[in-house]
Structure formats: structure tokens, C-alpha cells
C-alpha atoms as a PDB file:
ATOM      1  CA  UNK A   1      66.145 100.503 108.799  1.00  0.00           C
ATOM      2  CA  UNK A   2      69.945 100.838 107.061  1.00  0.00           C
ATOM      3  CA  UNK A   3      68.569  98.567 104.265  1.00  0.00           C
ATOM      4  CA  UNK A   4      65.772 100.896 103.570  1.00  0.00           C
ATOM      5  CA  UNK A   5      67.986 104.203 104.401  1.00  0.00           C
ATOM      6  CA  UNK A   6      70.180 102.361 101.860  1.00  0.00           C
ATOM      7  CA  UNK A   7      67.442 101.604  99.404  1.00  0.00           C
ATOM      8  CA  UNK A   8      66.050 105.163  99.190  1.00  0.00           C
ATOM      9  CA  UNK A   9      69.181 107.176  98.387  1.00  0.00           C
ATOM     10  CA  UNK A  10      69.819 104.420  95.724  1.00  0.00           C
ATOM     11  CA  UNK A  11      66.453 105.252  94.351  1.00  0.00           C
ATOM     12  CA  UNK A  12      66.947 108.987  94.288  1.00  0.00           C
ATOM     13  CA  UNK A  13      70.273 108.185  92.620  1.00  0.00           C
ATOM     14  CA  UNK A  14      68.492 106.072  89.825  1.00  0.00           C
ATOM     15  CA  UNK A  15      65.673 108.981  89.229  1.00  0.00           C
ATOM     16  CA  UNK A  16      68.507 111.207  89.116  1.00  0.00           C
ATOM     17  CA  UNK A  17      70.680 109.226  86.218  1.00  0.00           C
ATOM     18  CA  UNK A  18      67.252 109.082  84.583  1.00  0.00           C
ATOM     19  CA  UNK A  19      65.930 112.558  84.474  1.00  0.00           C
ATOM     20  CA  UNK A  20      66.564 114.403  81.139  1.00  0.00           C
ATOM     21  CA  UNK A  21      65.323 117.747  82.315  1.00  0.00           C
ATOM     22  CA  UNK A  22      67.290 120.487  83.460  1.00  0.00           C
ATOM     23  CA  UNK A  23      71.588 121.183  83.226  1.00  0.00           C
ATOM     24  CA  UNK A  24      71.941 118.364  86.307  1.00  0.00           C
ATOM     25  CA  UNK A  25      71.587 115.466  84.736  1.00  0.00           C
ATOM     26  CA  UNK A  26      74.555 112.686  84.522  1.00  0.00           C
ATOM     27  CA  UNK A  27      76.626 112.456  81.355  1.00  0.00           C
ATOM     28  CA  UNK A  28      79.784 109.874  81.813  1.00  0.00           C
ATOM     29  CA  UNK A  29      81.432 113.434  79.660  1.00  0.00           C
ATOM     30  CA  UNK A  30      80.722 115.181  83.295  1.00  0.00           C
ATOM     31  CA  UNK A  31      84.040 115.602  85.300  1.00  0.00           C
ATOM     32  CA  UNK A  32      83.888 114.472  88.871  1.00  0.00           C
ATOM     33  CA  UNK A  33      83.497 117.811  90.617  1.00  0.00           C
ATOM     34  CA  UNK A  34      80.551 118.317  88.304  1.00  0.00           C
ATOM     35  CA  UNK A  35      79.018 114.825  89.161  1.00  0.00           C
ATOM     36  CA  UNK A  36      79.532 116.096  92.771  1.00  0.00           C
ATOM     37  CA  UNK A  37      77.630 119.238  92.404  1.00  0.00           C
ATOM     38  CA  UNK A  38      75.142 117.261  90.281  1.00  0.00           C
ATOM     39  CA  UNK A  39      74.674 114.807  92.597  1.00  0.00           C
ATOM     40  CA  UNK A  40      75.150 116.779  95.508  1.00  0.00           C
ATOM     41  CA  UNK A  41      71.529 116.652  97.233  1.00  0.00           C
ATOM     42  CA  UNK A  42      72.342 112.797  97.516  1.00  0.00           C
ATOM     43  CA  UNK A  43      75.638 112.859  98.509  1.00  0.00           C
ATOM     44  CA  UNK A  44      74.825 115.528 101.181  1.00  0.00           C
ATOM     45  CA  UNK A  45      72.429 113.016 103.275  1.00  0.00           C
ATOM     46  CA  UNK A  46      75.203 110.353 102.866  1.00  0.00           C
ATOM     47  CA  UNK A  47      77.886 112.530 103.837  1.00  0.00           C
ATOM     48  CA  UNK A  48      78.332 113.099 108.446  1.00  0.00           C
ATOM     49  CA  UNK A  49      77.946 116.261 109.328  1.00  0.00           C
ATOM     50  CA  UNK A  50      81.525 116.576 109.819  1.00  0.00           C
ATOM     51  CA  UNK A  51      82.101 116.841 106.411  1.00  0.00           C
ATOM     52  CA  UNK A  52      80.975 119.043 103.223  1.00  0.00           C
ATOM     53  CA  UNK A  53      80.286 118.786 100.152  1.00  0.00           C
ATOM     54  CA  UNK A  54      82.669 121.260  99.005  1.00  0.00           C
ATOM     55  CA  UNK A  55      85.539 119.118 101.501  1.00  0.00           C
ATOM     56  CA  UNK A  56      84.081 116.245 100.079  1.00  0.00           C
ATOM     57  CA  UNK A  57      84.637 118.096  96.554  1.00  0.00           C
ATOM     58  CA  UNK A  58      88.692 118.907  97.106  1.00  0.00           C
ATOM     59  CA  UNK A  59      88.824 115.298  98.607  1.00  0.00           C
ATOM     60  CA  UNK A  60      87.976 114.080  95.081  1.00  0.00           C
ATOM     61  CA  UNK A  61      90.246 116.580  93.584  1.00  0.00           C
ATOM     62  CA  UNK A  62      93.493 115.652  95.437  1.00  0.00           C
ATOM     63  CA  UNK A  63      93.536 112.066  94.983  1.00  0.00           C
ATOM     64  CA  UNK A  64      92.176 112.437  91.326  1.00  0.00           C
ATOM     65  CA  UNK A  65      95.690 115.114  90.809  1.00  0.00           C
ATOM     66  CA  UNK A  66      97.893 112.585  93.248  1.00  0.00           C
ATOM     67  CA  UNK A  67      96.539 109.477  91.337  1.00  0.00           C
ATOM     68  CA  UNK A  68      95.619 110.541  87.780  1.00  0.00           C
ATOM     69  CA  UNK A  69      94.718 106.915  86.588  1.00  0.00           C
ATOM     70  CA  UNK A  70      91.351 107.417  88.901  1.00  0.00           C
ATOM     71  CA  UNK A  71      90.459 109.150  85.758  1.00  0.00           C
ATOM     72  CA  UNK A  72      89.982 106.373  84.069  1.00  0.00           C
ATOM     73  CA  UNK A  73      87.774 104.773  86.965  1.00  0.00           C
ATOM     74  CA  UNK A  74      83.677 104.560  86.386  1.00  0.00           C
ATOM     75  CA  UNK A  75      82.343 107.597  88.116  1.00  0.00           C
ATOM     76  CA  UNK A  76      80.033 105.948  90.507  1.00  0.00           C
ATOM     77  CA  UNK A  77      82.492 103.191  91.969  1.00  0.00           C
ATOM     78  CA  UNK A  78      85.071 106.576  92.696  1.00  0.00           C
ATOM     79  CA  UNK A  79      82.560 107.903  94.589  1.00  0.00           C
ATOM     80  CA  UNK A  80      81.615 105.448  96.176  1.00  0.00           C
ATOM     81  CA  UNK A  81      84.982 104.441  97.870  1.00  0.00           C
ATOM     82  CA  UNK A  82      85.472 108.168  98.431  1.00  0.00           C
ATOM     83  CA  UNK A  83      82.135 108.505 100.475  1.00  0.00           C
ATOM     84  CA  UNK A  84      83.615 104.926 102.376  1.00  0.00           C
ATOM     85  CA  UNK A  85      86.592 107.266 103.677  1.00  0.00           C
ATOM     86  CA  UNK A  86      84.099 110.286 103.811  1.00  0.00           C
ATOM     87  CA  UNK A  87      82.236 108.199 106.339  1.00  0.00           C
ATOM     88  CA  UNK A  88      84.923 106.543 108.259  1.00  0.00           C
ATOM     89  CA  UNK A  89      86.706 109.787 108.786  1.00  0.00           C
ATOM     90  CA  UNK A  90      90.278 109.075 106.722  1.00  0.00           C
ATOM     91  CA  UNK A  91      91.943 110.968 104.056  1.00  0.00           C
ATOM     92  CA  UNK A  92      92.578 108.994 101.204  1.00  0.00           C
ATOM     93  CA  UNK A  93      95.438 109.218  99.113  1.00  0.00           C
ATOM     94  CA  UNK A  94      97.552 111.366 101.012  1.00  0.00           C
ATOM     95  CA  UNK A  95     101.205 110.947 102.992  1.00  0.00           C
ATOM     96  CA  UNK A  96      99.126 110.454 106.338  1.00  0.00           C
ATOM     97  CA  UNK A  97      98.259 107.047 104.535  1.00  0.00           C
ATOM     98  CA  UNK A  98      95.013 106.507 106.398  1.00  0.00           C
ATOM     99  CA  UNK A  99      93.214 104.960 103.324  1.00  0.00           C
ATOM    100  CA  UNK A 100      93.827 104.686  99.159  1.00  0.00           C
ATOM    101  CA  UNK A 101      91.869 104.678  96.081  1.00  0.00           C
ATOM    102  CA  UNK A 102      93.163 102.476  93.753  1.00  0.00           C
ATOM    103  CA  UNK A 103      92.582 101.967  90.360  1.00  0.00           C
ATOM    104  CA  UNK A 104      91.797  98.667  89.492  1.00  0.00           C
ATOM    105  CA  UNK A 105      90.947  96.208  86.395  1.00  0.00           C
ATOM    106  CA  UNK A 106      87.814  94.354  87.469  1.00  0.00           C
ATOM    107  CA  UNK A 107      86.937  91.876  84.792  1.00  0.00           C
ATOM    108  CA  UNK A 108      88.122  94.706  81.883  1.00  0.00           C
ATOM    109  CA  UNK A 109      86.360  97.736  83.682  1.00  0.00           C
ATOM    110  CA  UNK A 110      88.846 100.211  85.301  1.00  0.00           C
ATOM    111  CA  UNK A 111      87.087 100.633  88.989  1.00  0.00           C
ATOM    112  CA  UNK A 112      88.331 101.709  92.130  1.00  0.00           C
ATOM    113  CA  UNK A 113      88.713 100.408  95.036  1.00  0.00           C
ATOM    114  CA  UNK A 114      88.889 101.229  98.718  1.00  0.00           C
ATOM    115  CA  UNK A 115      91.396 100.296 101.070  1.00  0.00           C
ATOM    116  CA  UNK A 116      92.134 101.018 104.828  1.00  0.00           C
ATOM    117  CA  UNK A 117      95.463 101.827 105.390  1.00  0.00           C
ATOM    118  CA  UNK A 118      97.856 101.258 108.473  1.00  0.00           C
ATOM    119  CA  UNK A 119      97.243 104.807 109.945  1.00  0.00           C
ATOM    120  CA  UNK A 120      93.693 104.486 109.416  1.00  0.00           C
ATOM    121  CA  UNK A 121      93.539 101.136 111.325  1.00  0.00           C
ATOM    122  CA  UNK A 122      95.220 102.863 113.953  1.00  0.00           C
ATOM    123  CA  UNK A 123      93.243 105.377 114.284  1.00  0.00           C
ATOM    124  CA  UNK A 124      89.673 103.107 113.980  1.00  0.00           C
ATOM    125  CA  UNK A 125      90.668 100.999 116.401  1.00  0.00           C
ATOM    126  CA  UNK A 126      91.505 104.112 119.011  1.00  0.00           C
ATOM    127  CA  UNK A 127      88.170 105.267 118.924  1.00  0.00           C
ATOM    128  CA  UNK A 128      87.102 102.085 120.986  1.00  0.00           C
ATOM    129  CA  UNK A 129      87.558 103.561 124.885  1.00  0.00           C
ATOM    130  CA  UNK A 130      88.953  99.896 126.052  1.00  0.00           C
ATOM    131  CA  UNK A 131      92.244 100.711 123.912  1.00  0.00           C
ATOM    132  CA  UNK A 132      95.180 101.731 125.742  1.00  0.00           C
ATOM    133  CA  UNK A 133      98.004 100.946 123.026  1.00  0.00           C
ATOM    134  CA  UNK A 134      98.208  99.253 119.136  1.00  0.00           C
ATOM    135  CA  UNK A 135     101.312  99.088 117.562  1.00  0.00           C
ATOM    136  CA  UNK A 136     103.303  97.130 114.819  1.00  0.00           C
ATOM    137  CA  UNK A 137     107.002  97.211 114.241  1.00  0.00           C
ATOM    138  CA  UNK A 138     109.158  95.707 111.606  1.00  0.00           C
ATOM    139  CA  UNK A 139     112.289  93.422 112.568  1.00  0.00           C
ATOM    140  CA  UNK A 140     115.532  92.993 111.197  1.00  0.00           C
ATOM    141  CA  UNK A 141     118.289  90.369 111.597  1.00  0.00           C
ATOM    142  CA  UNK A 142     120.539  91.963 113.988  1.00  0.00           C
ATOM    143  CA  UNK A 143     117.873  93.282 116.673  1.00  0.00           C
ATOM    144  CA  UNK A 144     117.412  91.415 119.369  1.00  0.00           C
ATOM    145  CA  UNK A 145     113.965  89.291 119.328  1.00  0.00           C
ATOM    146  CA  UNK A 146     111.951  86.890 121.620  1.00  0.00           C
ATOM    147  CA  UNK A 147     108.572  86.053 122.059  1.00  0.00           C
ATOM    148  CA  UNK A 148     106.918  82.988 123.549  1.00  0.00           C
ATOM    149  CA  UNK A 149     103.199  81.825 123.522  1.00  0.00           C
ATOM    150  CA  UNK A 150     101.730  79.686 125.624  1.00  0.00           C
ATOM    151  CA  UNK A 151      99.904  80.664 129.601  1.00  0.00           C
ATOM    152  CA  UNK A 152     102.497  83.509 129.922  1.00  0.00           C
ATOM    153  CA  UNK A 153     103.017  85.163 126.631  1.00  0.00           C
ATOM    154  CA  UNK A 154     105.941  87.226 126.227  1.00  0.00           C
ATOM    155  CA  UNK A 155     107.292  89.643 123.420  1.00  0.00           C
ATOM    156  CA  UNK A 156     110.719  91.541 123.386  1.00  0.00           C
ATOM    157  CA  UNK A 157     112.365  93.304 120.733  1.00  0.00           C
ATOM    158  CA  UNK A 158     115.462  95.573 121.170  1.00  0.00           C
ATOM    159  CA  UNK A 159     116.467  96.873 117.630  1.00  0.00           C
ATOM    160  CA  UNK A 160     119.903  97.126 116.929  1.00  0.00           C
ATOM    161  CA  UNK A 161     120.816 101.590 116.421  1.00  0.00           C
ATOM    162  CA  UNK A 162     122.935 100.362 113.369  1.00  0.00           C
ATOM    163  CA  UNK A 163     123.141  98.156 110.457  1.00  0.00           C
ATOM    164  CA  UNK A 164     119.500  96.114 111.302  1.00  0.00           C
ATOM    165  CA  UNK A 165     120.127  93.714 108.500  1.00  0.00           C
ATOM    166  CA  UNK A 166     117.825  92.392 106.205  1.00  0.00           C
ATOM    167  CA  UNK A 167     113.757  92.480 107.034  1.00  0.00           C
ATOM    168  CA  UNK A 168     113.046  89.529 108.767  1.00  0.00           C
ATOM    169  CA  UNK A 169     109.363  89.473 110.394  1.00  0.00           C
ATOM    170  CA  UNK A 170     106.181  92.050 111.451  1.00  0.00           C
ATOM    171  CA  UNK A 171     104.655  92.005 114.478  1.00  0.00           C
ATOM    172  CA  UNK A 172     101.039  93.909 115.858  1.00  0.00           C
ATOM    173  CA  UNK A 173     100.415  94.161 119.378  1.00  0.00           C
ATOM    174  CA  UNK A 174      97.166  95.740 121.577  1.00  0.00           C
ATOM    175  CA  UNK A 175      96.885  96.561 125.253  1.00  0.00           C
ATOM    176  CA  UNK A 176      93.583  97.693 126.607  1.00  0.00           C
ATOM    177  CA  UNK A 177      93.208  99.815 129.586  1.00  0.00           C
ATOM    178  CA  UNK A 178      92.422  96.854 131.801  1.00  0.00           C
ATOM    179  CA  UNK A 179      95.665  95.124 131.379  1.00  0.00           C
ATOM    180  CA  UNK A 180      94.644  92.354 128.830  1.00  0.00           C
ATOM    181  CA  UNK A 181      96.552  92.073 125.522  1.00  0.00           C
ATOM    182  CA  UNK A 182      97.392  90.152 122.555  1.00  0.00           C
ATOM    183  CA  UNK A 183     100.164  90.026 119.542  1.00  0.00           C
ATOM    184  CA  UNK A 184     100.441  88.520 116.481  1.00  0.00           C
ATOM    185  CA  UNK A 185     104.392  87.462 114.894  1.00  0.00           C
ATOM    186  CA  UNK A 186     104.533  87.130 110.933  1.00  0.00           C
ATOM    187  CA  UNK A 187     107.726  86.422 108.761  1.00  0.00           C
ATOM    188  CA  UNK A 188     107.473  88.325 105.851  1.00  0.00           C
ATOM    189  CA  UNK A 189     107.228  85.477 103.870  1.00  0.00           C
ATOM    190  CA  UNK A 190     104.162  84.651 105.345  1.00  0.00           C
ATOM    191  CA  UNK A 191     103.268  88.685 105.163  1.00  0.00           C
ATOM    192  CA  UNK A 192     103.416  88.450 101.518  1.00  0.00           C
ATOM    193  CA  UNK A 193     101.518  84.803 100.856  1.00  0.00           C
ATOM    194  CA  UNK A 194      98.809  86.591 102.745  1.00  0.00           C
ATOM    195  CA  UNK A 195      98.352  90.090 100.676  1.00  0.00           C
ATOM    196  CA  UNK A 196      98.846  87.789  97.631  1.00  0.00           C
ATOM    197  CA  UNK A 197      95.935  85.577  98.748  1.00  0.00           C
ATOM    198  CA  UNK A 198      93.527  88.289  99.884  1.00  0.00           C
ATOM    199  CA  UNK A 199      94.389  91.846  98.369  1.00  0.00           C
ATOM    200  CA  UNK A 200      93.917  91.234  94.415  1.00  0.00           C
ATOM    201  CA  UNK A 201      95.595  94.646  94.326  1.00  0.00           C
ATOM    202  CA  UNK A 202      98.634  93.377  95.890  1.00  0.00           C
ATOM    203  CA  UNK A 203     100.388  93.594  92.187  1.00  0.00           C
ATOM    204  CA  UNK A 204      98.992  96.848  91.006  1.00  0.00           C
ATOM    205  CA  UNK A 205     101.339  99.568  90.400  1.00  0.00           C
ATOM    206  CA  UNK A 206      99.255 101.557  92.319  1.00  0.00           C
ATOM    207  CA  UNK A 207      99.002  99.203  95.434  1.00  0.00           C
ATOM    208  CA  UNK A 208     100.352 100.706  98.737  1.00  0.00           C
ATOM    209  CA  UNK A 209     101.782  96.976  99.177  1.00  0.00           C
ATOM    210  CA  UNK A 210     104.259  98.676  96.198  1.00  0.00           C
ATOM    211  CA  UNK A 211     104.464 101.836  97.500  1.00  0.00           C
ATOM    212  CA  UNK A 212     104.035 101.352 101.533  1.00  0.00           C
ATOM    213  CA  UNK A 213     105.422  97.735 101.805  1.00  0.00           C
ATOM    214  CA  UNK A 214     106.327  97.976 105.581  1.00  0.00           C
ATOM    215  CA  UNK A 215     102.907 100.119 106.614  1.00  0.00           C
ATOM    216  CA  UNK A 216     100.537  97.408 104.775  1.00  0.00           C
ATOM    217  CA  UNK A 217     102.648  94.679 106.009  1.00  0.00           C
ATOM    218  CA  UNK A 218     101.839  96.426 109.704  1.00  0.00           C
ATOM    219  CA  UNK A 219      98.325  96.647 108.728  1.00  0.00           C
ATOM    220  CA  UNK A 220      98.297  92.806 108.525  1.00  0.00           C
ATOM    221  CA  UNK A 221      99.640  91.964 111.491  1.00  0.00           C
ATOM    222  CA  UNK A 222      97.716  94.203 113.389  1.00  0.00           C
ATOM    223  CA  UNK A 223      93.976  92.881 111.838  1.00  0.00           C
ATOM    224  CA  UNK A 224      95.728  89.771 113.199  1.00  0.00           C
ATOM    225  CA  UNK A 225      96.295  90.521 116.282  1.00  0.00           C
ATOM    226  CA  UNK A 226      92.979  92.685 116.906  1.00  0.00           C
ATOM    227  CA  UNK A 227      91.420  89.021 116.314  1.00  0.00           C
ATOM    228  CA  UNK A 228      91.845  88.803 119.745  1.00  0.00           C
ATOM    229  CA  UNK A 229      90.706  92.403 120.562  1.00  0.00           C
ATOM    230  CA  UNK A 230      87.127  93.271 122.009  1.00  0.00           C
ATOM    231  CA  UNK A 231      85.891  94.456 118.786  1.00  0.00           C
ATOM    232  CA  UNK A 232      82.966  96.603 118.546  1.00  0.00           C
ATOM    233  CA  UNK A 233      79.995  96.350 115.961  1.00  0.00           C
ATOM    234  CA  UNK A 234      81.197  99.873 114.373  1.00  0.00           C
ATOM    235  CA  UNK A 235      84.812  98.818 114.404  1.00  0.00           C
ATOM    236  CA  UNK A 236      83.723  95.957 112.187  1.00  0.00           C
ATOM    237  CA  UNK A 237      81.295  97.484 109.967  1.00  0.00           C
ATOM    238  CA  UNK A 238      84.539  99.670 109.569  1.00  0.00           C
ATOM    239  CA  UNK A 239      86.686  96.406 108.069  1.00  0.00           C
ATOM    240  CA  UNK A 240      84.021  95.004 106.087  1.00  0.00           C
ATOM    241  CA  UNK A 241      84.400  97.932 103.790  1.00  0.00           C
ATOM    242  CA  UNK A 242      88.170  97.543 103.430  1.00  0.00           C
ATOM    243  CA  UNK A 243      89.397  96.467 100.008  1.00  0.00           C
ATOM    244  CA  UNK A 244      85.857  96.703  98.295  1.00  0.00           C
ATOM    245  CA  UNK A 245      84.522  97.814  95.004  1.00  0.00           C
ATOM    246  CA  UNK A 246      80.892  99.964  95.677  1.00  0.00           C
ATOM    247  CA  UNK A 247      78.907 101.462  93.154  1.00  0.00           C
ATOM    248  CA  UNK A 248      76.393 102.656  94.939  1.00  0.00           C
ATOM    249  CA  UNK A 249      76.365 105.504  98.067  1.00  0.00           C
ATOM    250  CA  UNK A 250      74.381 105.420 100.631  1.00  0.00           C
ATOM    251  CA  UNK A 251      73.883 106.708 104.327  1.00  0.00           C
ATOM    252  CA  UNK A 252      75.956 104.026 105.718  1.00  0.00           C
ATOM    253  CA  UNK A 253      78.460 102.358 103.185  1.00  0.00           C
ATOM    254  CA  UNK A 254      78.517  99.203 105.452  1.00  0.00           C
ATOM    255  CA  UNK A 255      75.346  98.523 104.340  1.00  0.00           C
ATOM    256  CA  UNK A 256      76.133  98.407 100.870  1.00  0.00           C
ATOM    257  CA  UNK A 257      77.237  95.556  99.340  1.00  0.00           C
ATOM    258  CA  UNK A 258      80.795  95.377  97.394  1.00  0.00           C
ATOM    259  CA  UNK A 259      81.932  92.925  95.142  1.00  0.00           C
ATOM    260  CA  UNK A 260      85.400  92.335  95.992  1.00  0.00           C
ATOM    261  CA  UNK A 261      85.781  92.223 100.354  1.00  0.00           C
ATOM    262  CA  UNK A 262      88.341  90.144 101.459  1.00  0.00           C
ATOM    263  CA  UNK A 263      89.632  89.121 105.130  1.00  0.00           C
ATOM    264  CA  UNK A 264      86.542  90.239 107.058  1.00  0.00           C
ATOM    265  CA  UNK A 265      85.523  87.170 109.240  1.00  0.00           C
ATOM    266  CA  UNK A 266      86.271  89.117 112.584  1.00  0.00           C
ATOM    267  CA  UNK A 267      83.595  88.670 115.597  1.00  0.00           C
ATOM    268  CA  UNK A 268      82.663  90.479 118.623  1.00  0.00           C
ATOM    269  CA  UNK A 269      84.247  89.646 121.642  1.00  0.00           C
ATOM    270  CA  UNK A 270      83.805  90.630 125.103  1.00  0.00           C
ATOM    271  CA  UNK A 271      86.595  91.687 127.530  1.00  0.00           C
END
């Protein structure tokens, strides 16, 4: 039913780029807030309720005047990874950091892609009703740190109230309301083999990993330690849309398949 849902507002979208009558019709000249209002009958029905098109409109319009190189970005795959954080609820490109749009060189095209940020994780993952606490911290080498594995898992940290040192390790923890709960402990070494291996943005200039090192680093850990989380199906239809390139919108931008998604192997698990 999503496939078809899926298929049909790409169709519209394809009559629309084709039609020559009338003052709607799309010209890569057009600015974005034009191709919105062009476009808008589409991007209405693929839009939730909770959000307009005219929100949707001065959505575009901030990050395009916070991140000018979007400019530069074909028109569809901008609004595409806008109507991802349309759909999942976060602000992109703002100092909440719940999600970016970045600018990125695919194969010589300037595109943009979408990316969840740590807030926004945070935030997903609170709307499942089994969560009771997620939280990352950063350590230094003067605080105080333990944590075993094993039958009876333990984690402490005490950070020190002056001179922490140098950045040592991340770690992401989760408590549900039943008592279970799970952590994940990553040096930053092994923080940065991992954006380098799965976030082809890492070096951009306009990667939060350069702007927001110690949020994105949080962000790993946690999708770590959420592996061992009772996920639900939304709260992974939610990931698999993280660091993608679209170029299509649709209903549900789950359903729609990008060509860069990386780290998105996470399974349903039961309490």
C-alpha cells in the first residue's frame, strides 16, 4: 500500500515536471519557495497534518539563509531531505541540532543529504512508551570512570568540576521503564574510524562531525547502544532515512529509496 502511495505522488510529480501549460510548471531557474508553491498540491499530501506548507516553506528558507551552499543543491534531492525532517518531526539546520541538510558532492552533482542529529535521536527514541532514560556523555582523563560487562554490568562516571583533561571516550546508555538497560563505551578513536567508515560526509565542511564533534560522536554511541533497545518498526523506518540522498517525495519517505544509507542493520526486539 506505501509502495503504491509512494508510486502515485511520484507520478503526479512526473506529470507535473512535464506539463508546459500554465505559470506552475518547473524551471531549474525557479527558486525553492517557488518550487514549493509550484509543487505544493504534492507536497501537501506528503506533508502530516502537523505541518504546512507555508511552515514547510520558512523551513526551506532558514536552512537555505543558515547554509547558503544548499543553493547549489538539485532542487528535488533538497526537498526531499527536507520533507524526511518534515515527516519525522525535526528542525533541520538549526541550534536545537535535531537534523542537517548537507550539501554534498555525489559523483560531481552537488545534492543534499539528510542526517539525524543527536537531539533528534533523542527525541525519536522518546516517543517509544517503554523509554524511561537515553543519554550519552563525553569523558575526559581526569574524571573518574568504570564500567564492567559481563552478568552484572556496571557503568560509573564522576567527572572531575575542573581541568577534565583531554577527550578520552563516549558513552550511550538506555533504561526502559521496566528496569532493563543497556550501554555502549567508545574511545574516540574508535568514534572517529566509525563516522569515517559510514558517514561519507564525515569530511565535509559542512558536516556536523566538523561543527558538532561531541553531539555526533553521542549520536554514535547511542545507535550503539539502542542495538540492544526494543526497537519499534517506526523507530526504524526513522534510521533508515538517516544519512540518505532522496530525490523523490512521497507520503512516507521510508518508503523511498536513497542512494547513500549507511549503518541501518538494526532489528526489532522484544522486551
Amino acid at each position: 500500500m506505501a509502495e503504491k502511495t509512494a508510486n502515485s505522488v511520484k507520478e503526479e510529480l512526473a506529470k507535473k515536471a512535464e506539463s508546459t501549460a500554465g505559470t506552475n510548471k518547473l524551471k531549474r531557474s525557479m527558486s525553492i519557495a517557488d518550487l514549493i508553491k509550484a509543487m505544493a498540491p504534492e507536497i501537501k499530501k506528503a506533508l502530516p497534518e502537523v505541518i504546512t506548507p507555508e511552515r514547510f516553506t520558512r523551513m526551506a528558507l532558514s536552512a537555505l539563509n543558515t547554509t547558503p551552499k544548499l543553493q547549489e543543491c538539485t532542487q528535488m534531492s533538497f526537498l526531499a531531505a527536507l520533507m524526511n525532517a518534515a515527516q519525522l518531526g525535526l528542525e533541520p539546520n538549526t541550534p536545537l541540532g535535531q537534523a542537517y541538510l548537507i550539501p554534498f558532492n555525489n559523483k560531481g552533482t552537488m545534492e543534499c543529504q539528510f542526517q539525524i542529529g543527536y537531539k533528534g535521536l533523542i527525541d525519536l527514541g522518546y516517543r517509544n512508551p517503554q523509554m524511561q532514560i537515553i543519554s550519552a556523555q563525553a569523558v575526559y582523563e581526569n574524571d573518574e570512570f568504570e564500567y564492567e560487562l559481563g552478568l552484572n554490568p556496571k557503568l560509573e562516571h564522576r567527572p572531575a568540576l575542573r581541568d577534565r583533561g583531554e577527550l578520552r571516550l563516549f558513552y550511550g546508555l538506555f533504561k526502559l521503564v521496566n528496569g532493563g538497560f543497556g550501554f555502549e563505551v567508545m574511545s574516540k578513536e574508535a568514534v572517529d574510524a566509525y563516522a569515517k567508515e559510514y558517514s561519507k560526509a564525515f569530511d565535509s565542511s559542512f558536516s556536523p562531525w566538523k561543527t558538532s564533534y561531541e553531539a555526533m560522536a553521542k549520536k554514535t554511541v547511542i545507535k550503539q547502544a539502542l542495538k540492544y533497545a526494543p526497537i519499534k518498526a517506526d523507530f526504524r523506518r526513522a534510521l533508515s532515512t538517516d544519512e540518505t540522498i532522496k530525490n523523490e517525495i512521497a507520503e512516507d519517505m521510508a518508503e523511498i529509496h536513497g542512494e547513500d544509507i549507511f549503518d541501518v542493520a538494526y532489528t526489532e526486539q522484544t522486551a
